[in-house]
PDB file of N, CA and C in Angstrom:
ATOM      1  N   UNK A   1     104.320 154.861 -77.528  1.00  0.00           N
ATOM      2  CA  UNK A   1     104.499 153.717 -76.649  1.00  0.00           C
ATOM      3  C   UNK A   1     104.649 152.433 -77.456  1.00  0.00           C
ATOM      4  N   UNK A   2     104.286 152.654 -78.399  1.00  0.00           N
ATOM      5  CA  UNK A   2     104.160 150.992 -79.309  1.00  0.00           C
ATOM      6  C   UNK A   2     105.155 151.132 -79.734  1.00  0.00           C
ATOM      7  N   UNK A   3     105.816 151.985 -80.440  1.00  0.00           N
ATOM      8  CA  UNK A   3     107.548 151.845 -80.791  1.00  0.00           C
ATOM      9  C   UNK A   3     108.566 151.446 -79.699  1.00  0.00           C
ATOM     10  N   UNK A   4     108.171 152.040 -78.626  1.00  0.00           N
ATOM     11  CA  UNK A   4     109.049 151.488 -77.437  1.00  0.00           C
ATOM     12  C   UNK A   4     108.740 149.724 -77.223  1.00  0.00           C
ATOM     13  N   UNK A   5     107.731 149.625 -77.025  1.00  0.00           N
ATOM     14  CA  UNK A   5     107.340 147.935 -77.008  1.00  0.00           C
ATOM     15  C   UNK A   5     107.866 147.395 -78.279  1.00  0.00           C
ATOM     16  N   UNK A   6     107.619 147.430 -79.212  1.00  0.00           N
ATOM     17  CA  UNK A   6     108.286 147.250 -80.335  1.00  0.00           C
ATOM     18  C   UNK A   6     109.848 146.446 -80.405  1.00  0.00           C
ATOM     19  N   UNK A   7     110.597 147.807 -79.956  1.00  0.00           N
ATOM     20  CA  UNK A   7     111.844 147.892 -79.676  1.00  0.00           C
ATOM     21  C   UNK A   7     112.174 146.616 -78.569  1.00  0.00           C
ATOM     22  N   UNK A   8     111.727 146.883 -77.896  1.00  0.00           N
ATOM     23  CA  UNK A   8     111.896 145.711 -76.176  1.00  0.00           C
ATOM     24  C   UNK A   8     111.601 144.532 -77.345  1.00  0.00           C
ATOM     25  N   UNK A   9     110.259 143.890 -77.817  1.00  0.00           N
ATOM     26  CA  UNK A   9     110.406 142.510 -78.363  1.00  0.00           C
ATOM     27  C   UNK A   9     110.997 142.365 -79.026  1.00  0.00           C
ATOM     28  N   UNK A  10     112.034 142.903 -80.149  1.00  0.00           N
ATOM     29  CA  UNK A  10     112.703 142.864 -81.171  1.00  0.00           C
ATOM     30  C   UNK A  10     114.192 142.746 -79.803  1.00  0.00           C
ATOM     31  N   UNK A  11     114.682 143.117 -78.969  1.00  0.00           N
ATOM     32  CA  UNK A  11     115.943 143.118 -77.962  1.00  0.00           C
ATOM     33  C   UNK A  11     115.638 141.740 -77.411  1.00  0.00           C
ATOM     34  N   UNK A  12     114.219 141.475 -77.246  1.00  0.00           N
ATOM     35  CA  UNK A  12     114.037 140.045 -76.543  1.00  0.00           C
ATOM     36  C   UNK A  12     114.511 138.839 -77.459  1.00  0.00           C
ATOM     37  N   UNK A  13     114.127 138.936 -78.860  1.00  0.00           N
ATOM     38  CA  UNK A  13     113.901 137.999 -79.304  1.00  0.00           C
ATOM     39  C   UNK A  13     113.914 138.580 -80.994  1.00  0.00           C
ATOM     40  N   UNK A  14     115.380 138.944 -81.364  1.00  0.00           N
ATOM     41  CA  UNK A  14     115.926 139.713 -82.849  1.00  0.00           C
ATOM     42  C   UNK A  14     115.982 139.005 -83.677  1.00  0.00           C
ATOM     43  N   UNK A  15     115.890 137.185 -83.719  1.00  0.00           N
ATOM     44  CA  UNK A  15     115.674 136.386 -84.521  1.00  0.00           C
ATOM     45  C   UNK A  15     114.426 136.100 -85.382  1.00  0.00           C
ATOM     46  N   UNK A  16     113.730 136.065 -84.408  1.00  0.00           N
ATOM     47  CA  UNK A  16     112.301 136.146 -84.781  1.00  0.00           C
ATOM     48  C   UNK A  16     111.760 137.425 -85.820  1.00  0.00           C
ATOM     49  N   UNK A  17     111.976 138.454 -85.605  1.00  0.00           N
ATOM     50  CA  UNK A  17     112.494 139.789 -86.401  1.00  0.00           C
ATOM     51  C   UNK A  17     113.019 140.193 -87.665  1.00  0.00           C
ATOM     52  N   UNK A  18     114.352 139.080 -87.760  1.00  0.00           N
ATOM     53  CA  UNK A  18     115.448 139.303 -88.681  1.00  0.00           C
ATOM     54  C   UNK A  18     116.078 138.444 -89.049  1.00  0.00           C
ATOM     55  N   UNK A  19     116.191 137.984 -89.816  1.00  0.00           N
ATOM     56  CA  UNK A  19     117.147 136.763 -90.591  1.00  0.00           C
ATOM     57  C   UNK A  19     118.397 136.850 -90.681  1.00  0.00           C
ATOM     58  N   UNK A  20     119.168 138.276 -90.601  1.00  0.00           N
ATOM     59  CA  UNK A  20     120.354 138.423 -90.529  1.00  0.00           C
ATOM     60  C   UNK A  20     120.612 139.580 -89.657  1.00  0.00           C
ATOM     61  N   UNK A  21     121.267 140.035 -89.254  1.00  0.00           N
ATOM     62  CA  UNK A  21     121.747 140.783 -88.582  1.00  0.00           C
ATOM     63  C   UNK A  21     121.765 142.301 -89.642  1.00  0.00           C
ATOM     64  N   UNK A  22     122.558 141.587 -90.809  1.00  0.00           N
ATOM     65  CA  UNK A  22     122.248 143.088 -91.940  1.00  0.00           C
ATOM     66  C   UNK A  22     120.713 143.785 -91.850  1.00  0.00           C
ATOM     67  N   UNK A  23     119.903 142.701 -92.059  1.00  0.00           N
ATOM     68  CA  UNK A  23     119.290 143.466 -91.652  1.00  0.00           C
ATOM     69  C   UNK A  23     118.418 144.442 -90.836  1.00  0.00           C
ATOM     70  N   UNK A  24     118.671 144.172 -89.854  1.00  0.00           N
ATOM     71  CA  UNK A  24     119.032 145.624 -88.610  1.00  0.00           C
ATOM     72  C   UNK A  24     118.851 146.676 -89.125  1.00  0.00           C
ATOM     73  N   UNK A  25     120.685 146.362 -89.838  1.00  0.00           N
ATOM     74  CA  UNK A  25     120.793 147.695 -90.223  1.00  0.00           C
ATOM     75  C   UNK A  25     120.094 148.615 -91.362  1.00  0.00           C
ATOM     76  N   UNK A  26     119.488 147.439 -91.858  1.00  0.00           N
ATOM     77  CA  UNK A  26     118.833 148.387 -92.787  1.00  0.00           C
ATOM     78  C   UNK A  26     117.543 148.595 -92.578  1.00  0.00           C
ATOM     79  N   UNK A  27     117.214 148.119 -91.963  1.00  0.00           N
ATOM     80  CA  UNK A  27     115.666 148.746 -90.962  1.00  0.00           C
ATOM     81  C   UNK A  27     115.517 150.536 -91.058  1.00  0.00           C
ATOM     82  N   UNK A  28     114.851 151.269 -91.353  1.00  0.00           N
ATOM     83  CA  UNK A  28     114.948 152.953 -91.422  1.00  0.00           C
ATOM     84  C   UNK A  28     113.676 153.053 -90.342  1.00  0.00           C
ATOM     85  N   UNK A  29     113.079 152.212 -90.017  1.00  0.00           N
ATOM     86  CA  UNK A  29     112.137 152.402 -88.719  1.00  0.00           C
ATOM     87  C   UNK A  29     112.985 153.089 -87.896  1.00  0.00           C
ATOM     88  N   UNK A  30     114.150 152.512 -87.268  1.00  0.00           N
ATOM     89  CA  UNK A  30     115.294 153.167 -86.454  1.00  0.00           C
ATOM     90  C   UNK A  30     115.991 153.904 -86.852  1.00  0.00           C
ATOM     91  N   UNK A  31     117.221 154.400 -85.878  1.00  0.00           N
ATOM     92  CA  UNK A  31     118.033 155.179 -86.236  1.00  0.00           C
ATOM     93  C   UNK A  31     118.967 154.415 -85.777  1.00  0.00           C
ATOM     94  N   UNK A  32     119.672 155.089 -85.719  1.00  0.00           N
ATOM     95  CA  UNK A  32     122.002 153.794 -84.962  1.00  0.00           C
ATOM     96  C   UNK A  32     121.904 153.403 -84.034  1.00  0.00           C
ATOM     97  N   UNK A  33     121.079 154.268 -82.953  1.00  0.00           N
ATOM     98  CA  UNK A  33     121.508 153.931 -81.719  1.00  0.00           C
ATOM     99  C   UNK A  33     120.494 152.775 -81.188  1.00  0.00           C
ATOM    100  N   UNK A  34     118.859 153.124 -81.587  1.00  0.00           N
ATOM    101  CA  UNK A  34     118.134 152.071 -81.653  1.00  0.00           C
ATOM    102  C   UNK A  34     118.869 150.539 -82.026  1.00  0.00           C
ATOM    103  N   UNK A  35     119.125 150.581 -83.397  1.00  0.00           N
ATOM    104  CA  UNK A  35     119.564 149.654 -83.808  1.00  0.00           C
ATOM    105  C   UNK A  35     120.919 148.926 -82.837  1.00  0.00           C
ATOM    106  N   UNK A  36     121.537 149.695 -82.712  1.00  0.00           N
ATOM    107  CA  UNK A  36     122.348 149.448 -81.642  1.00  0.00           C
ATOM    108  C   UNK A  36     122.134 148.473 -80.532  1.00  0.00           C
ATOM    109  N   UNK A  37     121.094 148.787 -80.172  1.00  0.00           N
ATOM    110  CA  UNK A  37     120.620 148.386 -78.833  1.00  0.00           C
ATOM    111  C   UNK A  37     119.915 146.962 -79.217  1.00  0.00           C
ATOM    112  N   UNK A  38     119.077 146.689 -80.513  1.00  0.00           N
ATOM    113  CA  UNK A  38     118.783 145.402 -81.095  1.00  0.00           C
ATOM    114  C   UNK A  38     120.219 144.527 -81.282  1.00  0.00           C
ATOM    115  N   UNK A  39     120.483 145.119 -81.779  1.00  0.00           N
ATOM    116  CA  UNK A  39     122.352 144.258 -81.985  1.00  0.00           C
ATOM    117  C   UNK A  39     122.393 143.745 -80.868  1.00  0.00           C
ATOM    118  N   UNK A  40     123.348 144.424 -79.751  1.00  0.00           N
ATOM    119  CA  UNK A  40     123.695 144.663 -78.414  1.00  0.00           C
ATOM    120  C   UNK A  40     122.917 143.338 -77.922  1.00  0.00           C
ATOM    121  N   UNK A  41     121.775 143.478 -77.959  1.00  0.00           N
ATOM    122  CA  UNK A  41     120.402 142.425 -76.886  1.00  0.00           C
ATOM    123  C   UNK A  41     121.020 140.944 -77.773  1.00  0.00           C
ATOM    124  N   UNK A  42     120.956 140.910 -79.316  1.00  0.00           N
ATOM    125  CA  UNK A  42     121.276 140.527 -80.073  1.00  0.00           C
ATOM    126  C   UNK A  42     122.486 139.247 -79.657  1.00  0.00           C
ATOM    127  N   UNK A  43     123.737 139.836 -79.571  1.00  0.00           N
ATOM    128  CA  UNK A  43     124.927 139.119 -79.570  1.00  0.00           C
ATOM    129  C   UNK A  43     124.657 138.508 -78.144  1.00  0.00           C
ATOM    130  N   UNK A  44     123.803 138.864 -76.863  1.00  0.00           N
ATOM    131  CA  UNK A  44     124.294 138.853 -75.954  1.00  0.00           C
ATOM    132  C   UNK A  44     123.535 136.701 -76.337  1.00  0.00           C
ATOM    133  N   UNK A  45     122.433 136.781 -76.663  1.00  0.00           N
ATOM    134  CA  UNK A  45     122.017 135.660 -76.959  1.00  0.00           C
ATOM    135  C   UNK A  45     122.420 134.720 -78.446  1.00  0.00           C
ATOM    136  N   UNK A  46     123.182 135.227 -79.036  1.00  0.00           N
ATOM    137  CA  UNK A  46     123.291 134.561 -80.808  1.00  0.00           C
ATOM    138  C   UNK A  46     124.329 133.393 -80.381  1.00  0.00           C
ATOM    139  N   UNK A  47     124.231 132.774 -81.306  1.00  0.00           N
ATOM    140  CA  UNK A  47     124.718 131.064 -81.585  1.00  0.00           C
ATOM    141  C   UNK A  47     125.702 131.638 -81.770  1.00  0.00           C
ATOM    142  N   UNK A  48     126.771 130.443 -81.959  1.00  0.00           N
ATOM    143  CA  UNK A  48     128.438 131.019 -83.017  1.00  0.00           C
ATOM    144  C   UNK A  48     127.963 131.139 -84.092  1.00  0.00           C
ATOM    145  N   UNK A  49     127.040 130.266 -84.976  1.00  0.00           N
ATOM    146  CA  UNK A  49     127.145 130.657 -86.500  1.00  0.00           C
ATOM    147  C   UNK A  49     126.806 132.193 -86.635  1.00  0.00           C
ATOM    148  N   UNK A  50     125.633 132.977 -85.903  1.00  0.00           N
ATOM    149  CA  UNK A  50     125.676 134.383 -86.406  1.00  0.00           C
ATOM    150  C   UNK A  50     126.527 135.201 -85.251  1.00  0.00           C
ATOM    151  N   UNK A  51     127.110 135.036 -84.107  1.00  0.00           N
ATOM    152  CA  UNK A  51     127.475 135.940 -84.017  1.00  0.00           C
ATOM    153  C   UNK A  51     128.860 136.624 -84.253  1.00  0.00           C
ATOM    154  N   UNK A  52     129.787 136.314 -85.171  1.00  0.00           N
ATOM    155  CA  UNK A  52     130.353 137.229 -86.011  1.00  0.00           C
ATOM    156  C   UNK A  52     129.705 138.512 -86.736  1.00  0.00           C
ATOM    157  N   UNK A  53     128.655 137.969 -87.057  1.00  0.00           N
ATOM    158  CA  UNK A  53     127.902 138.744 -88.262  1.00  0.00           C
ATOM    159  C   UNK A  53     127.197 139.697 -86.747  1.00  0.00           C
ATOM    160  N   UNK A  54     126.816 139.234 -85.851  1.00  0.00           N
ATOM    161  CA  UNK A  54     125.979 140.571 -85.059  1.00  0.00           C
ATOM    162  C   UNK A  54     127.484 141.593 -84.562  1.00  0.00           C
ATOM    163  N   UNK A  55     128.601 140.828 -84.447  1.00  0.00           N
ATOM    164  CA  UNK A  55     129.423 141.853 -83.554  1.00  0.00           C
ATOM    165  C   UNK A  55     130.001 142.578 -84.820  1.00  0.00           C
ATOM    166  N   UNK A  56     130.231 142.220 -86.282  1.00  0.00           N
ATOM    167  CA  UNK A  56     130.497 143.424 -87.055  1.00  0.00           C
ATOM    168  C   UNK A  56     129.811 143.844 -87.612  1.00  0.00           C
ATOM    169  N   UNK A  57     128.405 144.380 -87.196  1.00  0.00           N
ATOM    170  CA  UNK A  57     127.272 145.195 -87.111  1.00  0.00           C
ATOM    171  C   UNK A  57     127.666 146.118 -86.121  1.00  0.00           C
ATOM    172  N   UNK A  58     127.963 145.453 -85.158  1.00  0.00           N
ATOM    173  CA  UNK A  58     127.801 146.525 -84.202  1.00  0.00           C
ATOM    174  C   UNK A  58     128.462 147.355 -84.200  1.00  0.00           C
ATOM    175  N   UNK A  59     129.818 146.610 -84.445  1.00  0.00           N
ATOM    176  CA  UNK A  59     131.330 147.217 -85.107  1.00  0.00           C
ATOM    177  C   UNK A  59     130.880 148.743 -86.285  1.00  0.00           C
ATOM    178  N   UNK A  60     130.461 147.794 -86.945  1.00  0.00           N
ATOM    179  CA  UNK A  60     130.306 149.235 -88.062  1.00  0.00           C
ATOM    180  C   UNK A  60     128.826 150.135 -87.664  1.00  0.00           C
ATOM    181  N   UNK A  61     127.981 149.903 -86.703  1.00  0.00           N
ATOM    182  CA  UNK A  61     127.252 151.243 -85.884  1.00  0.00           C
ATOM    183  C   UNK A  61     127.913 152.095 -84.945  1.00  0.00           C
ATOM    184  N   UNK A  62     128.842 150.981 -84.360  1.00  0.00           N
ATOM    185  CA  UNK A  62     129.739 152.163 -83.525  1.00  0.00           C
ATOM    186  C   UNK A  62     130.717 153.174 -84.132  1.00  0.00           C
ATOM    187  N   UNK A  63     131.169 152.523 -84.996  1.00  0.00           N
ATOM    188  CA  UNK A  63     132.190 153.583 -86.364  1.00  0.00           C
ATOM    189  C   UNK A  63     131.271 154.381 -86.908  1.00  0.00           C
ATOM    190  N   UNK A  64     130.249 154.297 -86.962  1.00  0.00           N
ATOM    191  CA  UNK A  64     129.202 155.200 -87.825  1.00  0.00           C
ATOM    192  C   UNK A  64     128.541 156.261 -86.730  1.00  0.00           C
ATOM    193  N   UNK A  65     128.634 156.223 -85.639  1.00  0.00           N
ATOM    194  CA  UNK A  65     128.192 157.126 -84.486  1.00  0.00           C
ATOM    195  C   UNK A  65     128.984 157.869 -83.892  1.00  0.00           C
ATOM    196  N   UNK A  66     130.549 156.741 -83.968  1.00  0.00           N
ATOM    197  CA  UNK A  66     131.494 158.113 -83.382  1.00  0.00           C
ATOM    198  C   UNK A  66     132.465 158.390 -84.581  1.00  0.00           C
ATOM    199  N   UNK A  67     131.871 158.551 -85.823  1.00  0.00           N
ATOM    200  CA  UNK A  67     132.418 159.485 -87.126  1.00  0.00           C
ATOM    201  C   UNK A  67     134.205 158.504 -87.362  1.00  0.00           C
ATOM    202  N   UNK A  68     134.611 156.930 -86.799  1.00  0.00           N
ATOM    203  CA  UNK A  68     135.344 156.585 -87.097  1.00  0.00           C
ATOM    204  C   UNK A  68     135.330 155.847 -88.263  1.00  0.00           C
ATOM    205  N   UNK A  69     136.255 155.381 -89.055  1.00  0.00           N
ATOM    206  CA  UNK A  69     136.095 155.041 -89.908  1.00  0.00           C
ATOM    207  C   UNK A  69     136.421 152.709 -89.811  1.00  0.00           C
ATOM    208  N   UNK A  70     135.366 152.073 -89.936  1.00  0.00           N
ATOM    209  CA  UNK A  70     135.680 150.655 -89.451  1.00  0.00           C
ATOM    210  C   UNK A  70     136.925 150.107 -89.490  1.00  0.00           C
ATOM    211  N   UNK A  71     137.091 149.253 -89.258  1.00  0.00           N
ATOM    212  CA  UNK A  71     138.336 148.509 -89.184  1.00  0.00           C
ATOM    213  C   UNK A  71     137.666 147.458 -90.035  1.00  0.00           C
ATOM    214  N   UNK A  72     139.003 147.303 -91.298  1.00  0.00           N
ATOM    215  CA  UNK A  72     138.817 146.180 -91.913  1.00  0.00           C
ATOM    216  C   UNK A  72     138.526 144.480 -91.598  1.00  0.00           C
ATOM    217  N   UNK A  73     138.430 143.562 -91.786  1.00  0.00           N
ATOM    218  CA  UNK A  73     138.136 142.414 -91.702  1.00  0.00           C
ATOM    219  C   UNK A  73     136.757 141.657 -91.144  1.00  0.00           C
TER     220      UNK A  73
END
């Protein structure tokens, strides 16, 4: 249950959490899809300055889940 709560305050409030969006991804507490879902909560609230950086995160979790390979830029 505490990983699930966990998860929810980190979707509420991923700043507080994380300084960048990279690192999300490199969190090994989670797995993709978790992380995913921090992103996701993520962009829906981020400034312009980071959210480039949250949507090609997400970009490259979704290429990494359905075995595609990213799109450059």
């Amino acid at each position: 249950m505490a990983r699930k709560r966990l998860i929810e305050d980190m979707k509420a409030h991923p700043a507080r959490f994380y300084r960048l969006p990279g690192d999300v991804m490199r969190d090994r507490r989670f797995g993709d899809a978790e992380r995913l879902e921090i992103l996701r909560a993520w962009a829906a609230s981020a400034e312009a300055e980071t959210a480039g950086q949250v949507h090609a995160a997400i970009d490259e979790l979704e290429s990494r889940m359905s075995g595609r390979v990213p799109a450059a830029g």
